[in-house]
Structure formats: C-alpha cells, structure tokens
Protein backbone atom coordinates (compact mmCIF):
# COMPACT_ATOMS: atom_id res chain seq x y z
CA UNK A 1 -116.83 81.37 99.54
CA UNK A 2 -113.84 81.27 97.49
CA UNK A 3 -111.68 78.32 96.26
CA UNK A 4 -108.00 78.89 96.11
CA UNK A 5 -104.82 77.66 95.78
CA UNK A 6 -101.92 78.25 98.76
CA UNK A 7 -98.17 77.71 98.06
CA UNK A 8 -96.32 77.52 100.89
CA UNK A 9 -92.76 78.15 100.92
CA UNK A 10 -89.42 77.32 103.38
CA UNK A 11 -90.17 77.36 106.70
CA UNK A 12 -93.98 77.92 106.08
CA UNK A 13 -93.62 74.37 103.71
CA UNK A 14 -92.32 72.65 106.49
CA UNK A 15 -94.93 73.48 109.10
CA UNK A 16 -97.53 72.49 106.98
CA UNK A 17 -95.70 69.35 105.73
CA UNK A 18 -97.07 70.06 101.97
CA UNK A 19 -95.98 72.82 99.46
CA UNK A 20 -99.35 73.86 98.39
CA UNK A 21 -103.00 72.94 98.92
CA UNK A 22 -106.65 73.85 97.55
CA UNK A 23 -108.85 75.44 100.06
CA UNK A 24 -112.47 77.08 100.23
CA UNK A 25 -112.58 80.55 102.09
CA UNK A 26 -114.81 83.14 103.27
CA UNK A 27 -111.35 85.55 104.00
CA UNK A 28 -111.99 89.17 103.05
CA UNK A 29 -108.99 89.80 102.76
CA UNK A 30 -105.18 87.98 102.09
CA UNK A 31 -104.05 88.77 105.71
CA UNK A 32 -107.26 86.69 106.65
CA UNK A 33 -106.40 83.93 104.09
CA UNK A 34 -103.23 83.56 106.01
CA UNK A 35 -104.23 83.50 109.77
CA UNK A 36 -106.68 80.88 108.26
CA UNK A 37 -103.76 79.06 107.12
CA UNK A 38 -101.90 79.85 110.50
CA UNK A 39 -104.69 78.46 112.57
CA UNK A 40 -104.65 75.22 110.62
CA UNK A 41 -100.59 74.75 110.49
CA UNK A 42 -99.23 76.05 113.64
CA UNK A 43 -97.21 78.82 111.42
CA UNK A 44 -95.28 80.80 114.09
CA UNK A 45 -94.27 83.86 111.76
CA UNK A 46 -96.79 87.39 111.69
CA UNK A 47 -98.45 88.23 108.42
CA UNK A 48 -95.33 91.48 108.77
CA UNK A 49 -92.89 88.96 108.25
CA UNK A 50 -93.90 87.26 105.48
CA UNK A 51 -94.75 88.88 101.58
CA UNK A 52 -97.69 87.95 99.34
CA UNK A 53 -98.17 87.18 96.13
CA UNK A 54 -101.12 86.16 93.66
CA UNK A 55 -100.85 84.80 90.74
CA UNK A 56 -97.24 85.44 90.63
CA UNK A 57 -97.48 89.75 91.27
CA UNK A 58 -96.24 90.93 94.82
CA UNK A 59 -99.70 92.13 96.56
CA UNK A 60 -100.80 94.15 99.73
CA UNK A 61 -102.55 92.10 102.50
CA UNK A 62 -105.73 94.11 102.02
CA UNK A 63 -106.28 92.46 98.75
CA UNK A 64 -109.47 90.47 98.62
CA UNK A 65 -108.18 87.25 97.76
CA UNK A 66 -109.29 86.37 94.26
CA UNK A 67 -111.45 83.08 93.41
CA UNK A 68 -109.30 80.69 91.29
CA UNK A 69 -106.32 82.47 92.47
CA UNK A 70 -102.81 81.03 93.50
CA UNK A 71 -101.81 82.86 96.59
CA UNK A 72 -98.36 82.40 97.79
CA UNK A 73 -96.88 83.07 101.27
CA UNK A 74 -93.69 83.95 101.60
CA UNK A 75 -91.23 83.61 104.22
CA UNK A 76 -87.66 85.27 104.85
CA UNK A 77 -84.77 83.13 103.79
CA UNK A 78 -81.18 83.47 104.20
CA UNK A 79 -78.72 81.51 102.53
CA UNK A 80 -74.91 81.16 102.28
C-alpha cells in the first residue's frame, strides 16, 4: 500500500469539494488511482478525458503510481 498525494483540478476540484488530499492505495496502476478517486467523489469524466501527471511530468495511465508521489488529475478547461 502506497501513500500519495491527489490534486484535483476544475471540475474534478469541485466534485470533490477539496483541491488535494493524502490517500493510502493498493492501485497498480494511475488509471486505478483514479477510478479509486472516482468511486469516492462521484467524478463523472473517463480516465480518456482527463491527463496525468506525477510529480509535475505528464505520465501514461499504466504508470504504477509512485509512493510519496503527487499525482495530479487533470481535466479539460476552456476559457474565454
């Protein structure tokens, strides 16, 4: 079991209601990290929606997330 960190960002911020939180996981892989997350917060948006990052480096959802790592999940966003 891994502990890391998960930033959330735009629309996946406001479904969970926080911008980032510590968890403990057992995912093999960051696609798994994320349906975790989607389980726990309702997120409506498919892993082939979104990009991933860890510690701040665009990654591929087959990654094995990395303990102590800061995984972010990022959304589209359009702006004006």
């Amino acid at each position: 079991m891994a502990r890391v960190k998960l930033l959330y960002f735009a629309s996946l911020r406001d479904a969970a209601g926080v911008a980032c939180e510590s968890v403990e996981s057992t995912a093999a892989d960051l696609r798994d990290l994320y349906m975790e997350a989607r389980a726990r917060h309702g997120f409506l948006l498919p892993p082939e929606r979104l990009r991933v990052a860890v510690d701040g480096e665009f990654a591929d959802w087959g990654s094995a997330p990395p303990a102590g790592g800061e995984i972010a999940f990022i959304p589209p966003v359009s702006g004006g």
